[in-house]
N, C-alpha and C. Protein backbone atom coordinates (compact mmCIF):
# COMPACT_ATOMS: atom_id res chain seq x y z
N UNK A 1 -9.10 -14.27 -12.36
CA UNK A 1 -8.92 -12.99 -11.72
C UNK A 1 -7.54 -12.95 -11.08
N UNK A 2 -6.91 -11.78 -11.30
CA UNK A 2 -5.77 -11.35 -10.63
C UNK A 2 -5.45 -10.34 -10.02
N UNK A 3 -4.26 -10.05 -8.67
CA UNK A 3 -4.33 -8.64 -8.35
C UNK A 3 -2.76 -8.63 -8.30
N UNK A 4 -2.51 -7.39 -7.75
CA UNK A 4 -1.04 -7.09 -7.60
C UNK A 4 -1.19 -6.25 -6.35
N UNK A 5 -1.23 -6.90 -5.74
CA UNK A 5 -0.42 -6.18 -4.04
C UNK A 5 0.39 -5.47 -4.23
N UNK A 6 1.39 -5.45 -4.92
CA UNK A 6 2.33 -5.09 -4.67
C UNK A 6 1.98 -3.38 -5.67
N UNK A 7 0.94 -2.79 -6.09
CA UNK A 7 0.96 -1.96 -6.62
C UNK A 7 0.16 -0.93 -5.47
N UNK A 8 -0.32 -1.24 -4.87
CA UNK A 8 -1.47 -1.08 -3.81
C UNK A 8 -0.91 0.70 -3.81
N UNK A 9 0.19 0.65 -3.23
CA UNK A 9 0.59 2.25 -2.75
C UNK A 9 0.77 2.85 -4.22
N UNK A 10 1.07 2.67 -5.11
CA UNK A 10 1.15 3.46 -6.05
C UNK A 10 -0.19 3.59 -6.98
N UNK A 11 -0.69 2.57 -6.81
CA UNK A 11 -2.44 3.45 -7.35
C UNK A 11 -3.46 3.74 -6.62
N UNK A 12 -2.70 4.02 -5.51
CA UNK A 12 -3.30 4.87 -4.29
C UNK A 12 -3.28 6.07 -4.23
N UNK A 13 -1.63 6.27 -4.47
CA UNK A 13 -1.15 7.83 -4.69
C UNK A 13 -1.58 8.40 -6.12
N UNK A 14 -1.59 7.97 -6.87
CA UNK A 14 -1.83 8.41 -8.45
C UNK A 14 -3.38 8.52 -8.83
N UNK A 15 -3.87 7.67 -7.58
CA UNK A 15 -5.61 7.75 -7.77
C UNK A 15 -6.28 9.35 -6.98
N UNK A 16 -5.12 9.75 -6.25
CA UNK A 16 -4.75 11.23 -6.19
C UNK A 16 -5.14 12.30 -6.75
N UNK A 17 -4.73 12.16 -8.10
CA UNK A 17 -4.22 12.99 -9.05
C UNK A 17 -5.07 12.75 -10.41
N UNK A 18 -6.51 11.79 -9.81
CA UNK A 18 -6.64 10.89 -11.18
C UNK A 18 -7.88 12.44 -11.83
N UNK A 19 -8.08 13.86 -11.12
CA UNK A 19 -8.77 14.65 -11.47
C UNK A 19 -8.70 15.29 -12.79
N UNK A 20 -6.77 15.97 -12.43
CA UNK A 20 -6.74 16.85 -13.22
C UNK A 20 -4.83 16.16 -13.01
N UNK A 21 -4.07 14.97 -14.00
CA UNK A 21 -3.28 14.60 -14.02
C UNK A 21 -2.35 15.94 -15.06
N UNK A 22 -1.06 15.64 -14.32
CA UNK A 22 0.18 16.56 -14.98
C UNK A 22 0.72 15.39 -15.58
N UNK A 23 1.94 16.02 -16.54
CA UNK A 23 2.71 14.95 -17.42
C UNK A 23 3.51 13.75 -16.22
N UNK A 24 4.14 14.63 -15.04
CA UNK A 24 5.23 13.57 -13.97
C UNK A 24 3.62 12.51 -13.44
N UNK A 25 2.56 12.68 -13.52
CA UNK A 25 1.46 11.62 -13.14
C UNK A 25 1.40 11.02 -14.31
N UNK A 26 1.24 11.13 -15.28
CA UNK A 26 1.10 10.22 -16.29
C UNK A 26 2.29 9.12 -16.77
N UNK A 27 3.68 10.55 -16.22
CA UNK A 27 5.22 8.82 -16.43
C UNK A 27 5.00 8.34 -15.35
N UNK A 28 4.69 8.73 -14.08
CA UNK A 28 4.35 6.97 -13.13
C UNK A 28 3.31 6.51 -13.34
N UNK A 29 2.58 6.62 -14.57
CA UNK A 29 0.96 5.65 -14.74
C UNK A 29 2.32 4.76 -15.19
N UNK A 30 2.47 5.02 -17.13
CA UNK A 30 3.55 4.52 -17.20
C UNK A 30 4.36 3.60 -16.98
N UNK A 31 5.13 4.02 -16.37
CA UNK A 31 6.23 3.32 -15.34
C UNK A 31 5.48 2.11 -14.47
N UNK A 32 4.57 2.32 -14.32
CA UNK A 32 3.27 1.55 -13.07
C UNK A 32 3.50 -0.02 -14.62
N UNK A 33 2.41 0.43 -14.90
CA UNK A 33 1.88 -0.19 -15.88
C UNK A 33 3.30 -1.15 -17.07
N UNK A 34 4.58 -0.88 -16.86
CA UNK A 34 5.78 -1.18 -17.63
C UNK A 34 5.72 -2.14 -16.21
N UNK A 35 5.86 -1.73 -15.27
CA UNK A 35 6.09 -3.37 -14.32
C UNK A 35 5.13 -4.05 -13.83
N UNK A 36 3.60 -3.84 -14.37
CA UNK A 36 2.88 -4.55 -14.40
C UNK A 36 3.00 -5.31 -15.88
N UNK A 37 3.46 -5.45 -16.82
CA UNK A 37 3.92 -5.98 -17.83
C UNK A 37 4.81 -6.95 -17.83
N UNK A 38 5.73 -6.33 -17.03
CA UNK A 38 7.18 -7.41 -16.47
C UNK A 38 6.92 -8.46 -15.52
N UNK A 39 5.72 -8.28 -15.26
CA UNK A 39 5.46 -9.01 -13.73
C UNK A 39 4.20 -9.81 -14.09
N UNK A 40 3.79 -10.12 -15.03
CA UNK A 40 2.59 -10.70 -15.53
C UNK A 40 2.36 -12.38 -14.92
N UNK A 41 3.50 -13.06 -14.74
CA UNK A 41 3.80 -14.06 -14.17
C UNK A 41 3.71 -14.55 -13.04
N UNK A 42 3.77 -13.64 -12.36
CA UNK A 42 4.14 -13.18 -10.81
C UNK A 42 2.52 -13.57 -9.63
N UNK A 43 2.87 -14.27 -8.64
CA UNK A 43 1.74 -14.82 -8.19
C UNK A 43 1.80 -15.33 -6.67
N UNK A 44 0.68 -15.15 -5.78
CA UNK A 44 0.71 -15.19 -4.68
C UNK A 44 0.69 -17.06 -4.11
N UNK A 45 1.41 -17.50 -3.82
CA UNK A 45 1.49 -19.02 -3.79
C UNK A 45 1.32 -19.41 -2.06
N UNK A 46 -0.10 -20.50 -1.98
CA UNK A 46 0.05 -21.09 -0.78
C UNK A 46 0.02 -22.55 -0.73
N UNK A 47 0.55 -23.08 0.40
CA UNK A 47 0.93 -24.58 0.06
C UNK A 47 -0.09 -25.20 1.42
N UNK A 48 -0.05 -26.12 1.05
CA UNK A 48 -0.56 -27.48 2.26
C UNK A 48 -0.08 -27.85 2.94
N UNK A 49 -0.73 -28.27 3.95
CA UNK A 49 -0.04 -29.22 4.83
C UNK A 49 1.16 -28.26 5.62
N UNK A 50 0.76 -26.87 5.85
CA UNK A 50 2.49 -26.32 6.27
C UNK A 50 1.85 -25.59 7.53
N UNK A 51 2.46 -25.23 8.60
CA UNK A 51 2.48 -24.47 9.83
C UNK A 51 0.83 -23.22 9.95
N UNK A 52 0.98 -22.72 8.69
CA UNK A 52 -0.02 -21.65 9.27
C UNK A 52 0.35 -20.71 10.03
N UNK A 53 1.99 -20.52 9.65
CA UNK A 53 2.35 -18.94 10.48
C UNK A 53 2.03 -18.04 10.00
N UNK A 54 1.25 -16.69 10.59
CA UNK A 54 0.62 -15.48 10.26
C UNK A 54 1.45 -14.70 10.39
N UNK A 55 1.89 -13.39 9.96
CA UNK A 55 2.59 -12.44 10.64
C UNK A 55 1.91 -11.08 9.27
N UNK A 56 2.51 -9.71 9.79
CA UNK A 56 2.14 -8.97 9.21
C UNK A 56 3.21 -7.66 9.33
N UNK A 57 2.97 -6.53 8.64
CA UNK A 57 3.52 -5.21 8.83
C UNK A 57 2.76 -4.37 8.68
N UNK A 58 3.17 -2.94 9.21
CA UNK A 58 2.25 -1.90 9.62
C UNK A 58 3.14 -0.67 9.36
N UNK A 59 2.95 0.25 8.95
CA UNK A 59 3.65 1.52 8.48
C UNK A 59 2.77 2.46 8.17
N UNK A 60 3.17 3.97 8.34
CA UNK A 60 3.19 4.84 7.56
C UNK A 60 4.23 5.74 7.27
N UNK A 61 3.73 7.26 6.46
CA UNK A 61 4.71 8.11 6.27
C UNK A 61 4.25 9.46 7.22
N UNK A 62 5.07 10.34 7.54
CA UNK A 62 4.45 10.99 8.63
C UNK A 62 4.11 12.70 7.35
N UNK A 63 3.12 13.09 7.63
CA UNK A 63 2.79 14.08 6.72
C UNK A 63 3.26 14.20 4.94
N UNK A 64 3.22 12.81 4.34
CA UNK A 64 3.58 12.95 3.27
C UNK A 64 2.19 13.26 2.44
N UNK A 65 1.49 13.68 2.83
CA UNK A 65 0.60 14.73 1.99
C UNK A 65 0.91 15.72 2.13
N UNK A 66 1.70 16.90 1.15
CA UNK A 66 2.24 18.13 1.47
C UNK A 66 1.24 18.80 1.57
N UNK A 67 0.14 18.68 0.97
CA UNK A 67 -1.23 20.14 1.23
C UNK A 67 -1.67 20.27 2.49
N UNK A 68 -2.35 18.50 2.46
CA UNK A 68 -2.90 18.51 3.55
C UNK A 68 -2.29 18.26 4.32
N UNK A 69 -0.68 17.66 4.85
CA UNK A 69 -0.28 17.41 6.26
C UNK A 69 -0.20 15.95 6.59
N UNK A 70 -1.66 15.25 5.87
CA UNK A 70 -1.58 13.90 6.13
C UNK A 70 -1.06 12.90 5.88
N UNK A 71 -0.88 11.76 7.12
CA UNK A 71 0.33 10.93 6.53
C UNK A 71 -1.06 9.53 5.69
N UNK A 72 0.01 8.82 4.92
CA UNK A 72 -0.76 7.90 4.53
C UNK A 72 0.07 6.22 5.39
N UNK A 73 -1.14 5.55 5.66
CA UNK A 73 -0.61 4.64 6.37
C UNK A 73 -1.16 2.99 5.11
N UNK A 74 -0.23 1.61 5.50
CA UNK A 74 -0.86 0.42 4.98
C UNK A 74 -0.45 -0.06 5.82
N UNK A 75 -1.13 -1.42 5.73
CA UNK A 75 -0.59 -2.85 6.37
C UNK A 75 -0.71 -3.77 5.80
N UNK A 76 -0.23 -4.90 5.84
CA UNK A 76 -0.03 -6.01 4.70
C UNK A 76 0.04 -7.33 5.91
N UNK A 77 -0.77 -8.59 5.62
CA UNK A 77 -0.85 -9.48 6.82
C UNK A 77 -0.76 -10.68 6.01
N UNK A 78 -0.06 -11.86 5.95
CA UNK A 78 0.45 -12.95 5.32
C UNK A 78 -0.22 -14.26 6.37
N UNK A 79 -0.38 -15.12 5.60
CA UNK A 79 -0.47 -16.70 6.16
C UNK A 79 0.38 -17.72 5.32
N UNK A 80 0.93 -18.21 6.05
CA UNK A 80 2.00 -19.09 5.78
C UNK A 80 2.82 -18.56 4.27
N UNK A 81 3.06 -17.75 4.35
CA UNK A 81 3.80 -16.56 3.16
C UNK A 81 3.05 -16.18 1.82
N UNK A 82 1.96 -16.29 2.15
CA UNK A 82 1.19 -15.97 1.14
C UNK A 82 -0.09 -14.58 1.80
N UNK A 83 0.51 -13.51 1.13
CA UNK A 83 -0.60 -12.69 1.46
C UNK A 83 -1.98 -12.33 1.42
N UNK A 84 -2.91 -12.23 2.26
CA UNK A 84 -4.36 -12.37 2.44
C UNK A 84 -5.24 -11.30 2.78
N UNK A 85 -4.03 -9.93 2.98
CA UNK A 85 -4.77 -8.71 3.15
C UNK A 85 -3.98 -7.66 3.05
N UNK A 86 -4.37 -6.79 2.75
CA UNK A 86 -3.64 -5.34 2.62
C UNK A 86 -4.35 -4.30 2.31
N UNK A 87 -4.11 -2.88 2.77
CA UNK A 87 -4.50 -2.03 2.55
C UNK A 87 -3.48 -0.77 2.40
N UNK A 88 -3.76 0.65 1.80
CA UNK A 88 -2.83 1.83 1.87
C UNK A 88 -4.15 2.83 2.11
N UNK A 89 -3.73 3.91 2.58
CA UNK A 89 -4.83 4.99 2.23
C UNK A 89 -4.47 6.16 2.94
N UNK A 90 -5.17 6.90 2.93
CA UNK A 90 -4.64 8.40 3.61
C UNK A 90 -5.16 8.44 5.15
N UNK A 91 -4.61 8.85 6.33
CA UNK A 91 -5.15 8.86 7.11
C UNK A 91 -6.14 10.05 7.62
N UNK A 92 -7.41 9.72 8.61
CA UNK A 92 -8.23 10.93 8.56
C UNK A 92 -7.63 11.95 9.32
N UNK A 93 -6.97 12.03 10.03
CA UNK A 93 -6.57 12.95 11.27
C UNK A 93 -5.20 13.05 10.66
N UNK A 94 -4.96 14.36 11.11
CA UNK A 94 -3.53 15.25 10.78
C UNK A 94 -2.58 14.37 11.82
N UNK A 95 -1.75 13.82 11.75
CA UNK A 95 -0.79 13.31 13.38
C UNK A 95 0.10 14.89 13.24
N UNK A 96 0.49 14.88 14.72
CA UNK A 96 1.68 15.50 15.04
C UNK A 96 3.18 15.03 15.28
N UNK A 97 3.22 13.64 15.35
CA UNK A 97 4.11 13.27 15.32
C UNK A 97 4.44 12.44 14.31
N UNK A 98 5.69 11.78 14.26
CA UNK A 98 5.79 10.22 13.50
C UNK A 98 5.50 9.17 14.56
N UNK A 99 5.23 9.46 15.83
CA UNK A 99 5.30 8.15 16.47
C UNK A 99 3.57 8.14 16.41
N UNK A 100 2.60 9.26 16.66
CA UNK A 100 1.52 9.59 16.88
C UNK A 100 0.63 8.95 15.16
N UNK A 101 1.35 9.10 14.14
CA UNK A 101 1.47 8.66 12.38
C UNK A 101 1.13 7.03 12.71
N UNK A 102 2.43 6.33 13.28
CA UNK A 102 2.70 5.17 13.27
C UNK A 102 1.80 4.50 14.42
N UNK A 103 1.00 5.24 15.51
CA UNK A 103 0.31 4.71 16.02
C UNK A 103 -1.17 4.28 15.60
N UNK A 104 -1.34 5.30 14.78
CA UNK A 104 -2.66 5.53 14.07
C UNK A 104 -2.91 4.65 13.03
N UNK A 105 -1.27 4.04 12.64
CA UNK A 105 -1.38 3.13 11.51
C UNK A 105 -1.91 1.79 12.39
N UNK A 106 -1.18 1.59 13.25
CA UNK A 106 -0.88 0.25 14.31
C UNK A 106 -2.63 0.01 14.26
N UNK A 107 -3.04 1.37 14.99
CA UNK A 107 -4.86 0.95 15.42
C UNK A 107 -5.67 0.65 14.67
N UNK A 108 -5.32 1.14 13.33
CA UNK A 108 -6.55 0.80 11.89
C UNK A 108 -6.33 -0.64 11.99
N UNK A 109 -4.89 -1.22 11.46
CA UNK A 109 -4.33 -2.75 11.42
C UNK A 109 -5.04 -3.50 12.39
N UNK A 110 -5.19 -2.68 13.50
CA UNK A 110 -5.68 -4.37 14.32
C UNK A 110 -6.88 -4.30 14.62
């Protein structure tokens, strides 16, 4: 079994659209799927015997859902540089701000 983190936000957004897709949704399936090809190799590596430093990031975008207003937020949390969690998704509540966006992201994360 394998995953790709690193696709997380883009078949998030495209899982969107997965109703009633237009042609610009189908060139970023596409496009998706051409660097999941390139990247077939590509793999989350943890080692032994090493520190066990954790750290993580937290973001969103502030109303980049144009209909609805809503921003979509992820976070991504690593152990000793190997990642162990992540998420993207839309948030439930409209923010009014970007700081009000980025707080909402902060509170899901922890």
């Amino acid at each position: 079994m394998a995953t790709h983190p690193d696709l997380f936000y883009t078949v998030n957004l495209l899982s969107r659209f997965a109703h009633n897709p237009r042609q610009a949704h189908w060139n970023a399936l596409k496009h998706a799927l051409s660097y999941v090809k390139r990247t077939l190799d590509y793999g989350i590596t943890y080692f032994r015997n090493s520190s066990l430093r954790s750290f993580g990031y937290v973001n969103s975008d502030y109303a980049g859902d144009v209909d609805g207003r809503k921003s979509t937020e992820g976070h991504m949390f690593f152990v000793d540089g190997g990642l162990v969690s992540w998420t993207s998704k839309c948030q439930e509540t409209v923010a009014l701000s970007t700081v009000e966006a980025e707080y909402m992201a902060f509170t899901q994360a922890t």
